[in-house]
C-alpha atoms as a PDB file:
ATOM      1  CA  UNK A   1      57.488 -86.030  11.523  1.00  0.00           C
ATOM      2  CA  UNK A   2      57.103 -85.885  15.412  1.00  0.00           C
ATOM      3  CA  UNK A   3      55.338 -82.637  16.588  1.00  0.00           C
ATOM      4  CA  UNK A   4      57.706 -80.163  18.165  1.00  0.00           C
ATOM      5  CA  UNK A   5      56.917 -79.384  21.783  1.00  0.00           C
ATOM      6  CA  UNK A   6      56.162 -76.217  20.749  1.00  0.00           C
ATOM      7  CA  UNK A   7      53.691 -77.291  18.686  1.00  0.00           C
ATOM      8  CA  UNK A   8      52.333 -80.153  20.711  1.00  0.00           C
ATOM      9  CA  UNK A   9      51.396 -77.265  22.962  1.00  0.00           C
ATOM     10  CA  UNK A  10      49.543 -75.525  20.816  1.00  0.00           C
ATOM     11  CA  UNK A  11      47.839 -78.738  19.249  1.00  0.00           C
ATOM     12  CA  UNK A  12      46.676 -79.205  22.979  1.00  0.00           C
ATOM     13  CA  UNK A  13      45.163 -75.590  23.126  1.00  0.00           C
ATOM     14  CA  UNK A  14      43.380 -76.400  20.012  1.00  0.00           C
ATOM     15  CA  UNK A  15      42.096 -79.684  21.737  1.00  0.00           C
ATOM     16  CA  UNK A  16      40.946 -77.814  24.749  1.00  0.00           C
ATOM     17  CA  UNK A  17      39.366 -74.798  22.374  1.00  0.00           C
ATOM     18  CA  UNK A  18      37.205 -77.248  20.668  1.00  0.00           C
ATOM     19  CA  UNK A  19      35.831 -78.688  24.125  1.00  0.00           C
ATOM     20  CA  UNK A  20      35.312 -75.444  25.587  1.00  0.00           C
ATOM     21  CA  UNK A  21      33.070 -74.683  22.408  1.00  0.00           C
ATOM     22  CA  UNK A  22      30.930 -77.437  22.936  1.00  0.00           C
ATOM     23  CA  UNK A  23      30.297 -76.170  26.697  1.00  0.00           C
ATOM     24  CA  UNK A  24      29.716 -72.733  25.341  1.00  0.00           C
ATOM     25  CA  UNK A  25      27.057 -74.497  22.839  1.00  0.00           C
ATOM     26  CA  UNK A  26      25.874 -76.621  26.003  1.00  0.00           C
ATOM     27  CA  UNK A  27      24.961 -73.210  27.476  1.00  0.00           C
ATOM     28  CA  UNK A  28      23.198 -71.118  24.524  1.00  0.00           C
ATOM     29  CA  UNK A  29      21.342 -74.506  24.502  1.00  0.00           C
ATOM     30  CA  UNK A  30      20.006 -73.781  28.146  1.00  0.00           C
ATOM     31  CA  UNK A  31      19.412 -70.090  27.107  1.00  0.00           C
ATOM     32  CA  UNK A  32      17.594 -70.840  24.292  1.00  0.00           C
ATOM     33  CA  UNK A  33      15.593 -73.604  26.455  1.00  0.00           C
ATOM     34  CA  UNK A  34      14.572 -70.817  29.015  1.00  0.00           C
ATOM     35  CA  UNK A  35      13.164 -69.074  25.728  1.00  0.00           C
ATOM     36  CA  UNK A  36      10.696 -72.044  25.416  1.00  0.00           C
ATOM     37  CA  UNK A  37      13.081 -72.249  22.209  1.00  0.00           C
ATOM     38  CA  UNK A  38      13.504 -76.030  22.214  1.00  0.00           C
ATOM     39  CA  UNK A  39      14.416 -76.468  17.990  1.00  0.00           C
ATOM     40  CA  UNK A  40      16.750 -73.338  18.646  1.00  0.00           C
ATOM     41  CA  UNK A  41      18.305 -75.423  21.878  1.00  0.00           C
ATOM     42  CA  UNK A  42      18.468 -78.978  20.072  1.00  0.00           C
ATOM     43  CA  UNK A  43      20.551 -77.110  17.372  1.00  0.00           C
ATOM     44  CA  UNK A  44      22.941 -75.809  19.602  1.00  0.00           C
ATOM     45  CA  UNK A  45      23.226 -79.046  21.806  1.00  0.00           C
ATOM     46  CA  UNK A  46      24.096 -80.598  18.346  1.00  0.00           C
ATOM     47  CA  UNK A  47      26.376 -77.906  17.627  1.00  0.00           C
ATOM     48  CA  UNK A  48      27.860 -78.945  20.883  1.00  0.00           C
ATOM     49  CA  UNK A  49      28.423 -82.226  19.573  1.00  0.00           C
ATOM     50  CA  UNK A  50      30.516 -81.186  16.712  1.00  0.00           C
ATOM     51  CA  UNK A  51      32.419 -79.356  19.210  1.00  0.00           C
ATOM     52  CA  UNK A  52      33.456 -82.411  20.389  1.00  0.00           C
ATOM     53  CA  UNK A  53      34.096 -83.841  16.787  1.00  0.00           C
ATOM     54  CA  UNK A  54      36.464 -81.325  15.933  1.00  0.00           C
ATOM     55  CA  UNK A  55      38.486 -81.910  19.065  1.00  0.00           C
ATOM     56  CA  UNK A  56      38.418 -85.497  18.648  1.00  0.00           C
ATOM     57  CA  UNK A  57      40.202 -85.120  14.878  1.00  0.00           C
ATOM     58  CA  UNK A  58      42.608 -83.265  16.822  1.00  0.00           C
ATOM     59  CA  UNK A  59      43.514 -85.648  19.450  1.00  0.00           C
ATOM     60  CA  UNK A  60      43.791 -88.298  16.761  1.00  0.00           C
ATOM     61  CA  UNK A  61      46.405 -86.392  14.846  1.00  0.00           C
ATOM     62  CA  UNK A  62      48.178 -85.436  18.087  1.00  0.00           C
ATOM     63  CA  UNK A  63      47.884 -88.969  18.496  1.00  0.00           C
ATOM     64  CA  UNK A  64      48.966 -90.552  15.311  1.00  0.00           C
ATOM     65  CA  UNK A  65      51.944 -88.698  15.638  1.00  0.00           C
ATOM     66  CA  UNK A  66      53.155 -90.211  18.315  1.00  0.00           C
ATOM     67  CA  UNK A  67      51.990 -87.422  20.525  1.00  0.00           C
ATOM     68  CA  UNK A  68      49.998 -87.108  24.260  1.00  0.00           C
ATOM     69  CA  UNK A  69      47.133 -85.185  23.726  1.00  0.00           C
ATOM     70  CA  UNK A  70      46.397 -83.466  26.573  1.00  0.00           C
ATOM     71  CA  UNK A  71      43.537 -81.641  27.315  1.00  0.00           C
ATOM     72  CA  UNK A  72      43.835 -78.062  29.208  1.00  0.00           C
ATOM     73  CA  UNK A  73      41.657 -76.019  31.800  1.00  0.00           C
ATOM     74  CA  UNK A  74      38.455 -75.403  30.848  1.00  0.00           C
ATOM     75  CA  UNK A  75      36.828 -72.172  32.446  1.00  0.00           C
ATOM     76  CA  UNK A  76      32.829 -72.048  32.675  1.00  0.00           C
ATOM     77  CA  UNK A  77      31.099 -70.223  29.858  1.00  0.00           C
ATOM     78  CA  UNK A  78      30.967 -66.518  30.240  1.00  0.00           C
ATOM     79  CA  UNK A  79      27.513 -66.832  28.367  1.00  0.00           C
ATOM     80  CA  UNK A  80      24.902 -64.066  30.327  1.00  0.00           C
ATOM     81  CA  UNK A  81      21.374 -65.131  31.466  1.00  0.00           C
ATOM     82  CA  UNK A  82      18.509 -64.279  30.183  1.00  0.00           C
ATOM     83  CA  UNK A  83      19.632 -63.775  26.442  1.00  0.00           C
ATOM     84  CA  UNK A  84      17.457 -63.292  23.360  1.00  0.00           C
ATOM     85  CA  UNK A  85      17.487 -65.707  20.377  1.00  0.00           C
ATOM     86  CA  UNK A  86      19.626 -62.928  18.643  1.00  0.00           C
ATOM     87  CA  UNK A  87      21.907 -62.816  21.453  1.00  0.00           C
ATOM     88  CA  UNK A  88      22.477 -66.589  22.089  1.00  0.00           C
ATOM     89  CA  UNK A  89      23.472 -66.938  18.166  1.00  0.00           C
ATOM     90  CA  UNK A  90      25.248 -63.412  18.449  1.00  0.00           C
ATOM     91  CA  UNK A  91      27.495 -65.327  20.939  1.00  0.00           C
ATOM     92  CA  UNK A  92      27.675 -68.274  19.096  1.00  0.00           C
ATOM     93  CA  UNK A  93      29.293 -66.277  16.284  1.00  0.00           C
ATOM     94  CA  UNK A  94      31.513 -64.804  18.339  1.00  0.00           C
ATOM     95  CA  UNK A  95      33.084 -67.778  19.914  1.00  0.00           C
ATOM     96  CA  UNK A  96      32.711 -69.813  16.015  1.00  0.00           C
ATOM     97  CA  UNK A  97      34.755 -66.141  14.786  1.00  0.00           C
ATOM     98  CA  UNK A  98      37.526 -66.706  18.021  1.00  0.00           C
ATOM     99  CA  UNK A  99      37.893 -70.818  17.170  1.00  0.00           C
ATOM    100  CA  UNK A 100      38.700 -69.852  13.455  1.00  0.00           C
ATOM    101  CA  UNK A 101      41.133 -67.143  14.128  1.00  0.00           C
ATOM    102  CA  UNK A 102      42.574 -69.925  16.650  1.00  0.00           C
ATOM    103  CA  UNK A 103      43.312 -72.078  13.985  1.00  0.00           C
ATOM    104  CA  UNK A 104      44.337 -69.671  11.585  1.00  0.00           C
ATOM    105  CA  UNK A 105      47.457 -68.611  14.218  1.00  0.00           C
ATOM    106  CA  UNK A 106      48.127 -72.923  14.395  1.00  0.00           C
ATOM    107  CA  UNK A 107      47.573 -72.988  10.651  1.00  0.00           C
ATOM    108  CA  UNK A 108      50.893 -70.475  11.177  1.00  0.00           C
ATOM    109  CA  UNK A 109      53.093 -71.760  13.620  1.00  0.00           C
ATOM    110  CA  UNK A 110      52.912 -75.151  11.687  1.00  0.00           C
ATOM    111  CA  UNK A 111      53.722 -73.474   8.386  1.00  0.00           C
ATOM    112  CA  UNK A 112      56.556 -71.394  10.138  1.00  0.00           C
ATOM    113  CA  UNK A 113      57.895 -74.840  11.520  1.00  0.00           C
ATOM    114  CA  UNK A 114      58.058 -76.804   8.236  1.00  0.00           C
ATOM    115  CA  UNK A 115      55.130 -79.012   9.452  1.00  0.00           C
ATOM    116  CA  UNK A 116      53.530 -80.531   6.389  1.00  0.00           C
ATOM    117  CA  UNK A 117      52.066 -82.937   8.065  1.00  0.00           C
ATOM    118  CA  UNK A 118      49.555 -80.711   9.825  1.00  0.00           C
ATOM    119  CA  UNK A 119      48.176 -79.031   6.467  1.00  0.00           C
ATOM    120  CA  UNK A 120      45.604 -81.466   5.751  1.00  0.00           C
ATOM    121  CA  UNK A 121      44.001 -81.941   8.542  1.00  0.00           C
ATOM    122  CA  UNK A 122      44.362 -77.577   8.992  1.00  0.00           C
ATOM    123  CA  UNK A 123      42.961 -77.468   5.828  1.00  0.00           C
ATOM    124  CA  UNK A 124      39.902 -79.591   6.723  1.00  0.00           C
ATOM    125  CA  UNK A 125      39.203 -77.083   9.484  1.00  0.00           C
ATOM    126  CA  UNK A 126      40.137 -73.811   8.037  1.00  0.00           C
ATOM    127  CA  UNK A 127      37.118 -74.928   5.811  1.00  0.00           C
ATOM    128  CA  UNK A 128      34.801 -75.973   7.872  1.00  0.00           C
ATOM    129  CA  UNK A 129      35.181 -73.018  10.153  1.00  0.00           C
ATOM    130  CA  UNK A 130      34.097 -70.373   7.258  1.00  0.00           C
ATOM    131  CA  UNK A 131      31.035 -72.835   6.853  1.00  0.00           C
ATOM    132  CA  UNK A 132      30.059 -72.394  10.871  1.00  0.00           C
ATOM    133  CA  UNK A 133      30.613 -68.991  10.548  1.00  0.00           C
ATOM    134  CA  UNK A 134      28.303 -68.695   7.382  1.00  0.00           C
ATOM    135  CA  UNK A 135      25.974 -70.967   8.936  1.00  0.00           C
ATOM    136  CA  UNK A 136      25.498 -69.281  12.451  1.00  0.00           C
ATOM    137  CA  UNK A 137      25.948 -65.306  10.771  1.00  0.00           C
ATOM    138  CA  UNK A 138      22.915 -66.680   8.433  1.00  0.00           C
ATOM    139  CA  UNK A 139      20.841 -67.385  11.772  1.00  0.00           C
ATOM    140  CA  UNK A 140      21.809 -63.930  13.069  1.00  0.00           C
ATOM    141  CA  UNK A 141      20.940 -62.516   9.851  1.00  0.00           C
ATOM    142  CA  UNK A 142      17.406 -64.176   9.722  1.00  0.00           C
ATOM    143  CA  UNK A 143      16.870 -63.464  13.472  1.00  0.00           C
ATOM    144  CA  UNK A 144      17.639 -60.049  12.934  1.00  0.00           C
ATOM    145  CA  UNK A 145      14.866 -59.828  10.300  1.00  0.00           C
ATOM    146  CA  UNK A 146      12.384 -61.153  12.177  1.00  0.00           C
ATOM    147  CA  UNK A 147      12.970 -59.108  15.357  1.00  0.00           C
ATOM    148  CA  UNK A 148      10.490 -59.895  17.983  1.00  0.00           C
ATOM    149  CA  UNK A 149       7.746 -61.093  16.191  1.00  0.00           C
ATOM    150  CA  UNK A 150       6.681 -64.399  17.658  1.00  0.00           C
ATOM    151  CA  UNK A 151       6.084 -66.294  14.549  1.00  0.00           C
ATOM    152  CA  UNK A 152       9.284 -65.694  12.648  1.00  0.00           C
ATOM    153  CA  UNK A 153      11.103 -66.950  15.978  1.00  0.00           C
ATOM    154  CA  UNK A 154       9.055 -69.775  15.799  1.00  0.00           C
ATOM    155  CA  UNK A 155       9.260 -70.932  12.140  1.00  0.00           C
ATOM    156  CA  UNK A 156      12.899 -70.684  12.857  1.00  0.00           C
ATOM    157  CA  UNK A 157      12.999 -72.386  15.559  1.00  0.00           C
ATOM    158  CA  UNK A 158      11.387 -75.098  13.720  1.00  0.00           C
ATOM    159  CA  UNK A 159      13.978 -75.594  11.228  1.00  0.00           C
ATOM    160  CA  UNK A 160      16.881 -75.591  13.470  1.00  0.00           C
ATOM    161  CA  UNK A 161      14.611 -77.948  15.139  1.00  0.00           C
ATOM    162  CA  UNK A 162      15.080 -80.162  12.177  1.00  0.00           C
ATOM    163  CA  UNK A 163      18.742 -80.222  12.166  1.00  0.00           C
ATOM    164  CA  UNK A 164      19.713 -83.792  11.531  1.00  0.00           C
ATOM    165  CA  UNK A 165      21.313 -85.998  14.580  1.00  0.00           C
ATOM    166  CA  UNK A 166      24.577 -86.602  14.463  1.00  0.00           C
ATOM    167  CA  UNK A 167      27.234 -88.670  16.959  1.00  0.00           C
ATOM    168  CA  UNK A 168      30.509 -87.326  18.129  1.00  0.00           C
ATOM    169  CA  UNK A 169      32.169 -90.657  17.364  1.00  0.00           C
ATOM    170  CA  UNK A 170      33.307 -91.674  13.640  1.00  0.00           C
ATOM    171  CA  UNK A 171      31.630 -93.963  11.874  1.00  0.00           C
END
């Protein structure tokens, strides 16, 4: 089934969502870096790079439908300066809560429109977006514990630190 225009559009918002994520991760990354945060900073970055996973699976479905993906405007980060490790992963959550809700409302429009085809891969995301939300609400949760004291932040650190690498290209 060829996508409607309709929903070509909104495939293509998706696409442009998941990009602007990984810029919003970019950023956090340079917050947390100013923190002298650098395991809190290589998460993110690789967070970023998931970003650009996710909208990759989404320009190959565009695509393998016969489709042109086409990737929209992109406005800078609205990310403030000189954030605490709370607040970077507070915003984090916030964008990970809009990118879910995102695909929820696509999730929609392709069940109102008979689109089958789209449930799998919809699926795929609907679950990995509650496990980024999880993921990044624990870090809020465990940052919120340990306030300001210095060597809470930094065992933390240290295991987001450890995160392991991954590529935004398929294997």
């Amino acid at each position: 089934m060829k996508l409607t225009d309709d929903l070509l559009q909104k495939f293509n918002d998706q696409i442009t969502l998941e990009l602007e994520a990984s810029i919003v991760y970019r950023q956090l990354a340079i917050s947390a870096d100013n923190l002298d945060l650098s395991g809190m900073a290589e998460w993110l970055r690789r967070q970023a790079d998931e970003e650009i996973v996710h909208a990759n699976k989404f320009i190959d479905h565009v695509t393998d439908r016969g489709a042109h993906a086409q990737i929209g405007a992109i406005n800078a980060p609205t990310v403030g300066k000189d954030l605490s490790a709370l607040q970077i992963f507070q915003a984090a959550l916030a964008h990970e809560e809009k990118v879910s809700e995102a695909i929820r409302e696509l999730y929609r429009a392709t069940d109102a429109a008979g689109d089958l085809n789209a449930r799998p891969l919809l699926n795929w995301f609907v679950d990995e977006q509650i496990e980024e939300e999880a993921t990044v609400s624990e870090i809020v949760g465990q940052l919120e514990l340990v306030g300001d004291d210095g060597s809470g932040l930094l065992r933390i650190d240290q295991r987001l630190g450890a995160r392991p690498v991954a590529t935004t290209e398929p294997a």
